[in-house]
PDB file of N, CA and C in Angstrom:
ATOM      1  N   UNK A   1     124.406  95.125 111.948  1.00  0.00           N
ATOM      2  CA  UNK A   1     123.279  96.012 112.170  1.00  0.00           C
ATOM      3  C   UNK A   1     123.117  96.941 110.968  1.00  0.00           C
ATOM      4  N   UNK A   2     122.182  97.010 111.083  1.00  0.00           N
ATOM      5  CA  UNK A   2     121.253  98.118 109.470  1.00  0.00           C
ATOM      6  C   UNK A   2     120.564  98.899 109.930  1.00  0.00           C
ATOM      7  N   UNK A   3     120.355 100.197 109.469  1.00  0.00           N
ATOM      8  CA  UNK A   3     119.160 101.327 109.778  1.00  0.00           C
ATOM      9  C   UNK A   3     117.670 100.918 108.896  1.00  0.00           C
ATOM     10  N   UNK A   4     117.003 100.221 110.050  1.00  0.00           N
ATOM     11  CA  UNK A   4     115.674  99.824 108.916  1.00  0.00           C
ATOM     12  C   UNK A   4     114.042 101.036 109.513  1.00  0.00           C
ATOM     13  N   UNK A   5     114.185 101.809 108.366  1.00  0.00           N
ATOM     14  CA  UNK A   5     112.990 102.941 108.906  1.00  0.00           C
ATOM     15  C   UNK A   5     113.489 103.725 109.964  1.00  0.00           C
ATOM     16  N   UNK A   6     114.371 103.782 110.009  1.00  0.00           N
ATOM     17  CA  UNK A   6     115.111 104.717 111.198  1.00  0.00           C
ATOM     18  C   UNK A   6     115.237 104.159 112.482  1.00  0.00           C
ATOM     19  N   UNK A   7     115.671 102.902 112.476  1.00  0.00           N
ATOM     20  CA  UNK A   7     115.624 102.045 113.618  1.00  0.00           C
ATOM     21  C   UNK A   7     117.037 101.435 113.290  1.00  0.00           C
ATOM     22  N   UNK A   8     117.469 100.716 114.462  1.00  0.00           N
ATOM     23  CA  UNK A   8     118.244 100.153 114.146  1.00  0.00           C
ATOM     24  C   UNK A   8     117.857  98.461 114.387  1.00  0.00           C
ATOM     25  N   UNK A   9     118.518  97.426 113.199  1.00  0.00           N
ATOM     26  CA  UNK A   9     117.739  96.216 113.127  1.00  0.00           C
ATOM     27  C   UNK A   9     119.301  95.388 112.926  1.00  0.00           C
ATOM     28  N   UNK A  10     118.734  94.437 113.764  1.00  0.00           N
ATOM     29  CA  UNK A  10     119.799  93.041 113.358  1.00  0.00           C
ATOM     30  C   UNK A  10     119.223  91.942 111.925  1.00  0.00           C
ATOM     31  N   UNK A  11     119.895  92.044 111.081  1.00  0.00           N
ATOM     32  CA  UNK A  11     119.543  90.652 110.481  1.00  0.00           C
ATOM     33  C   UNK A  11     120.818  89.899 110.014  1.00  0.00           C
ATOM     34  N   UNK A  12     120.390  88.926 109.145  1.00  0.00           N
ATOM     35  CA  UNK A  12     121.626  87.913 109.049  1.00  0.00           C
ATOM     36  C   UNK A  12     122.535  88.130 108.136  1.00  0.00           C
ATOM     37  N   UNK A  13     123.535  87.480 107.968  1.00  0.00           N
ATOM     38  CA  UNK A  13     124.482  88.092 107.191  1.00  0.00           C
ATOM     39  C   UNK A  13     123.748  88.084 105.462  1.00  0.00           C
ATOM     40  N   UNK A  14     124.550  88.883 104.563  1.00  0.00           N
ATOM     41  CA  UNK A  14     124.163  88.458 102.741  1.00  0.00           C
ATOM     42  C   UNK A  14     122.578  88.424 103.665  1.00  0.00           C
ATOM     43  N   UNK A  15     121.755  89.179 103.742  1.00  0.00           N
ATOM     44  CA  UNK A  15     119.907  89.169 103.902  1.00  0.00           C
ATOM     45  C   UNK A  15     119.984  89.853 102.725  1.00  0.00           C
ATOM     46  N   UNK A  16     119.030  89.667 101.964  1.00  0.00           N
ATOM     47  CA  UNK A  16     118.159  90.268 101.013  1.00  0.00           C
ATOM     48  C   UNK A  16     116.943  91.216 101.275  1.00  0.00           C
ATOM     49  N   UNK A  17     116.965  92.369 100.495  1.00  0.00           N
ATOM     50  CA  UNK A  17     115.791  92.822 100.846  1.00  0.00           C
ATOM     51  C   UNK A  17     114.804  92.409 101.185  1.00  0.00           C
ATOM     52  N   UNK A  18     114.408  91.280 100.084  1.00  0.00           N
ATOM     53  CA  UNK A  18     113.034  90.648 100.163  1.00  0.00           C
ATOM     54  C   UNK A  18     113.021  89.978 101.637  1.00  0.00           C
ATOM     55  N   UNK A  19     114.604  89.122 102.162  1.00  0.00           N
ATOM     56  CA  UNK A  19     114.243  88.210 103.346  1.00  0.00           C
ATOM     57  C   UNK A  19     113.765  89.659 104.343  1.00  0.00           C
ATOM     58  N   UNK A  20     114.496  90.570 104.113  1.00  0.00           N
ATOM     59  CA  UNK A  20     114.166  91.385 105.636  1.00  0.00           C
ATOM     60  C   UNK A  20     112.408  91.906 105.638  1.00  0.00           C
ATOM     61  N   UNK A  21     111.963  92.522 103.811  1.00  0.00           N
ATOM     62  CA  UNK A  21     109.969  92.724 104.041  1.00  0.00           C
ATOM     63  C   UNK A  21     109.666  91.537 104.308  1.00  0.00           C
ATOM     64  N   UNK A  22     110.137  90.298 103.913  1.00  0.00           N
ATOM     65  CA  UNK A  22     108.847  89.063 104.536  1.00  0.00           C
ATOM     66  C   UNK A  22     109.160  89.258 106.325  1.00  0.00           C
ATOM     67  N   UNK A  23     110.560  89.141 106.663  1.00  0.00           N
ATOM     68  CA  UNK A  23     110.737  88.755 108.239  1.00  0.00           C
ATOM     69  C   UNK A  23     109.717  90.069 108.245  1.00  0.00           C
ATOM     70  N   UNK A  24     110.124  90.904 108.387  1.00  0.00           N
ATOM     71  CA  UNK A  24     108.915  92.057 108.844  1.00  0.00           C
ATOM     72  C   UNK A  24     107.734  92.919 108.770  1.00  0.00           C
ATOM     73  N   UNK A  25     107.206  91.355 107.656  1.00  0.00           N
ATOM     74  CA  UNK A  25     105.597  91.273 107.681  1.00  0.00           C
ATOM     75  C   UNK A  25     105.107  92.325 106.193  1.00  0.00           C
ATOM     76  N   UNK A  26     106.141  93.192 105.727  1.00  0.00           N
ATOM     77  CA  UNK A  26     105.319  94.319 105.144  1.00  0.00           C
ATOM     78  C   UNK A  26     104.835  93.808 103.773  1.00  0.00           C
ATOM     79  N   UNK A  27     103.805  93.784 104.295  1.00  0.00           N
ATOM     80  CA  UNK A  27     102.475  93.070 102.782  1.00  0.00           C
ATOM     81  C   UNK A  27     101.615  93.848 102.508  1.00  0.00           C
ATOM     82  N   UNK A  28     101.914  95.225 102.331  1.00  0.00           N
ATOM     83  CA  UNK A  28     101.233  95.973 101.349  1.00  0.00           C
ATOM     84  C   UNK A  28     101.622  96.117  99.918  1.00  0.00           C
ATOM     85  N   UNK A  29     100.217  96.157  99.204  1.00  0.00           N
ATOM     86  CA  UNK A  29     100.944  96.188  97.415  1.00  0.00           C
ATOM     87  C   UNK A  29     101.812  96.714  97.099  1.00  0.00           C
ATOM     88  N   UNK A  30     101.663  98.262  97.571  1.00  0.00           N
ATOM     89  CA  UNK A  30     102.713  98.944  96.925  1.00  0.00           C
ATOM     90  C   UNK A  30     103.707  99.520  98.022  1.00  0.00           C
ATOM     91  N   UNK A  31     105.205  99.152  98.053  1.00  0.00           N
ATOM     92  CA  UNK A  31     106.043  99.551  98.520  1.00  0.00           C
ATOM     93  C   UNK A  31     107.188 100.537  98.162  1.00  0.00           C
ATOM     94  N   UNK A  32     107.759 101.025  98.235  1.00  0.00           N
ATOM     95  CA  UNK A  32     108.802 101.788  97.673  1.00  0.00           C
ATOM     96  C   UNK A  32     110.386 101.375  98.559  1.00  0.00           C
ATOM     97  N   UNK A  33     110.984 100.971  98.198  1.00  0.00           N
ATOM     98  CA  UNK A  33     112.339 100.561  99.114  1.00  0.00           C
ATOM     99  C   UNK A  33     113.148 101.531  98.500  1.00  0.00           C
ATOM    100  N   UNK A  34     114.337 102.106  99.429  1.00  0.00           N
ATOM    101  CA  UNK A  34     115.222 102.760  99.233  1.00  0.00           C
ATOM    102  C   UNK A  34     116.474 102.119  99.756  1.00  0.00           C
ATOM    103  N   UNK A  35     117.787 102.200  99.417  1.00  0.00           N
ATOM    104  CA  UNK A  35     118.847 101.965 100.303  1.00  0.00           C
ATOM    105  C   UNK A  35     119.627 102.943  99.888  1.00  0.00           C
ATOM    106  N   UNK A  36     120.009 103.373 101.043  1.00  0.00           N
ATOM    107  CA  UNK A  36     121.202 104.358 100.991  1.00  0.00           C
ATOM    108  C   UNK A  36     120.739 105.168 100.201  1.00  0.00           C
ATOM    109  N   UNK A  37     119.190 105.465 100.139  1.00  0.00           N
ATOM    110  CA  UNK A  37     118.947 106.602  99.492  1.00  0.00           C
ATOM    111  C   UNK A  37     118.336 106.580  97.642  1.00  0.00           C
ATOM    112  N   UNK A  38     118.791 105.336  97.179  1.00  0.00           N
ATOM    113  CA  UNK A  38     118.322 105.042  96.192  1.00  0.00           C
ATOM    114  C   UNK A  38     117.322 104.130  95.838  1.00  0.00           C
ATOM    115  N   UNK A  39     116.533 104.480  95.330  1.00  0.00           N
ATOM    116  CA  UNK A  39     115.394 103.407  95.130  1.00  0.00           C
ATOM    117  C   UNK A  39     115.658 102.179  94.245  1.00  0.00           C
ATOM    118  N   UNK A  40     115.296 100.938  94.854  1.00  0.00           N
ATOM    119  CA  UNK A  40     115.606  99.880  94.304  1.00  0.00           C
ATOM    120  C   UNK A  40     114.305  99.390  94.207  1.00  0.00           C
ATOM    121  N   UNK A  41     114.352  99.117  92.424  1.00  0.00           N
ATOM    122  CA  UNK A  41     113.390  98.478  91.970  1.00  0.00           C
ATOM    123  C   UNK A  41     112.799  96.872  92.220  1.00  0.00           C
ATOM    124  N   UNK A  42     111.718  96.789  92.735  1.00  0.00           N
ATOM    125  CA  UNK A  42     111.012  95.341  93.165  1.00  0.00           C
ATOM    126  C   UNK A  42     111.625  94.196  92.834  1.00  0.00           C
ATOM    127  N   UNK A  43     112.272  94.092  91.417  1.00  0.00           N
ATOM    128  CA  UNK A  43     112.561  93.014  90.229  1.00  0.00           C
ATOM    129  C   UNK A  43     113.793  92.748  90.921  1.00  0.00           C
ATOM    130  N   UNK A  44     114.108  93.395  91.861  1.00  0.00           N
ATOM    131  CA  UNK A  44     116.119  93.635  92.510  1.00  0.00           C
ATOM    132  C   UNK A  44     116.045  93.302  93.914  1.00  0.00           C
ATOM    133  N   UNK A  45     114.774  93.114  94.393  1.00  0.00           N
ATOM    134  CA  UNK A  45     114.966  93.050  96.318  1.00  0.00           C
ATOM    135  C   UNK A  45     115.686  91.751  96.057  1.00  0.00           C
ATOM    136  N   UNK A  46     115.349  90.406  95.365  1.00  0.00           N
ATOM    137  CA  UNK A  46     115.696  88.971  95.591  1.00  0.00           C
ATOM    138  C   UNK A  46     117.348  89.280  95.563  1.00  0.00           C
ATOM    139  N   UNK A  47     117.344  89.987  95.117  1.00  0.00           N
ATOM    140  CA  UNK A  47     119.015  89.993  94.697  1.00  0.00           C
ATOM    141  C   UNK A  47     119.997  90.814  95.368  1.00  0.00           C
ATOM    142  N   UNK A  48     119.467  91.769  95.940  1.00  0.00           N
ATOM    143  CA  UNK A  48     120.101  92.866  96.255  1.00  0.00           C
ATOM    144  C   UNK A  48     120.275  92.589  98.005  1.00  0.00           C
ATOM    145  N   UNK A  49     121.462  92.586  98.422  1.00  0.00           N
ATOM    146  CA  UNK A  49     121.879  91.824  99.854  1.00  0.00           C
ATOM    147  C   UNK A  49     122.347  93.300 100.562  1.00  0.00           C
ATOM    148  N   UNK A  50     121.977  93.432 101.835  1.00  0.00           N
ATOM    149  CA  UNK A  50     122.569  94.931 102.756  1.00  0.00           C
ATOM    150  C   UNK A  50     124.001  94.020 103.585  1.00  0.00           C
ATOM    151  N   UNK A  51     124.393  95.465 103.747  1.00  0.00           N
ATOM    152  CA  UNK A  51     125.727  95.002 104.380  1.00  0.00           C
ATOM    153  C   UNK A  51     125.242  95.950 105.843  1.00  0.00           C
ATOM    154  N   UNK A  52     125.909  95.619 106.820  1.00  0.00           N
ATOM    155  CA  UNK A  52     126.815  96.476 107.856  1.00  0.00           C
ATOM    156  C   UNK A  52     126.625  97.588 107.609  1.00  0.00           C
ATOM    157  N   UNK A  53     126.185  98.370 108.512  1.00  0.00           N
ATOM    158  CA  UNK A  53     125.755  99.986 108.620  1.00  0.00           C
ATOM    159  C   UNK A  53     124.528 100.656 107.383  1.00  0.00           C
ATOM    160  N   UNK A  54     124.301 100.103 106.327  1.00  0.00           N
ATOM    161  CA  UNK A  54     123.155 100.151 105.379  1.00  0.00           C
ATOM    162  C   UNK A  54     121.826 101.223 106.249  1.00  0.00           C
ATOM    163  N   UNK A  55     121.386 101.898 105.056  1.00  0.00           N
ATOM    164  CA  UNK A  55     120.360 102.327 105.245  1.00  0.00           C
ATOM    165  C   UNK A  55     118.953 102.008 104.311  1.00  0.00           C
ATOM    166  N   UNK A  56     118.230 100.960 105.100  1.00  0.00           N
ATOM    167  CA  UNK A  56     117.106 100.579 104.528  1.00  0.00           C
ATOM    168  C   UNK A  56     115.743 101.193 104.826  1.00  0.00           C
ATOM    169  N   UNK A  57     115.044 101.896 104.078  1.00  0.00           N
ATOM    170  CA  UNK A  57     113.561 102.491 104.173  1.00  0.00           C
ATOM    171  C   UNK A  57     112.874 101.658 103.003  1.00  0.00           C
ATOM    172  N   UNK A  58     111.533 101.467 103.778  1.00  0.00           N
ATOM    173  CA  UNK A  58     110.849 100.455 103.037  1.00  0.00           C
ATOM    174  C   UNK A  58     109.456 101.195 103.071  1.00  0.00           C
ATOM    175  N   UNK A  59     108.990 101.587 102.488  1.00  0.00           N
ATOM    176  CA  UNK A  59     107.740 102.461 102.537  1.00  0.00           C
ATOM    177  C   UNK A  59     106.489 101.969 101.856  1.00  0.00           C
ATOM    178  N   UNK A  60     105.270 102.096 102.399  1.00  0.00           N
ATOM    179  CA  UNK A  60     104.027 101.637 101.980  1.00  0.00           C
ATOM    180  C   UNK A  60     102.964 103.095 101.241  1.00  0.00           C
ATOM    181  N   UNK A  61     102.636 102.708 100.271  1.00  0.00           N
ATOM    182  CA  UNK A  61     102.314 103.830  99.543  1.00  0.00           C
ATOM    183  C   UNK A  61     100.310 103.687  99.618  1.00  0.00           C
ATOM    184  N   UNK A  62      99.742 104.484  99.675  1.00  0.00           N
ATOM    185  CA  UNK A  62      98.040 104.378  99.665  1.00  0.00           C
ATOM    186  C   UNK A  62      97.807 105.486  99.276  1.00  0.00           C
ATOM    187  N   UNK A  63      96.439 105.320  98.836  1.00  0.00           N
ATOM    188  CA  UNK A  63      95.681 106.250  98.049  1.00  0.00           C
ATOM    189  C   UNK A  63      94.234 106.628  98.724  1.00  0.00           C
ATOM    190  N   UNK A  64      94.158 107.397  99.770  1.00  0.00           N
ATOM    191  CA  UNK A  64      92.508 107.210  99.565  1.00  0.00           C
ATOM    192  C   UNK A  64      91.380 108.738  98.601  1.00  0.00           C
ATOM    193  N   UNK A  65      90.167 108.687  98.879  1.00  0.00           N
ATOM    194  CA  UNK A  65      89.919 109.800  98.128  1.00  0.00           C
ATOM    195  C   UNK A  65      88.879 110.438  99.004  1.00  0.00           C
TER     196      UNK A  65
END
């Protein structure tokens, strides 16, 4: 289990950032991901795997005027 957005979420073991925004749809352009507080750059979700107790925030950013 992982803290995803302040929830708590099951995913599979070694998940990748990227597998957990596709499983959970978030398809807005601009996102901002954090784990554990640090922002991890886009070029790094494929790579970057959560463990056990992790804190993942995945945030959608907009602009209107």
């Amino acid at each position: 289990m992982i803290i995803l957005n302040n929830d708590l979420y099951k995913c599979k073991d070694n998940a990748t950032i990227q597998t957990i925004i596709e499983d959970n749809n978030f398809v807005f352009k601009l996102l901002v991901v954090k784990l554990n507080g640090e922002v991890i750059e886009d070029y790094l979700w494929q790579q970057t795997t959560v463990n056990e107790g992790d804190d993942l925030q995945v945030i959608h950013l907009f602009g209107g005027g």
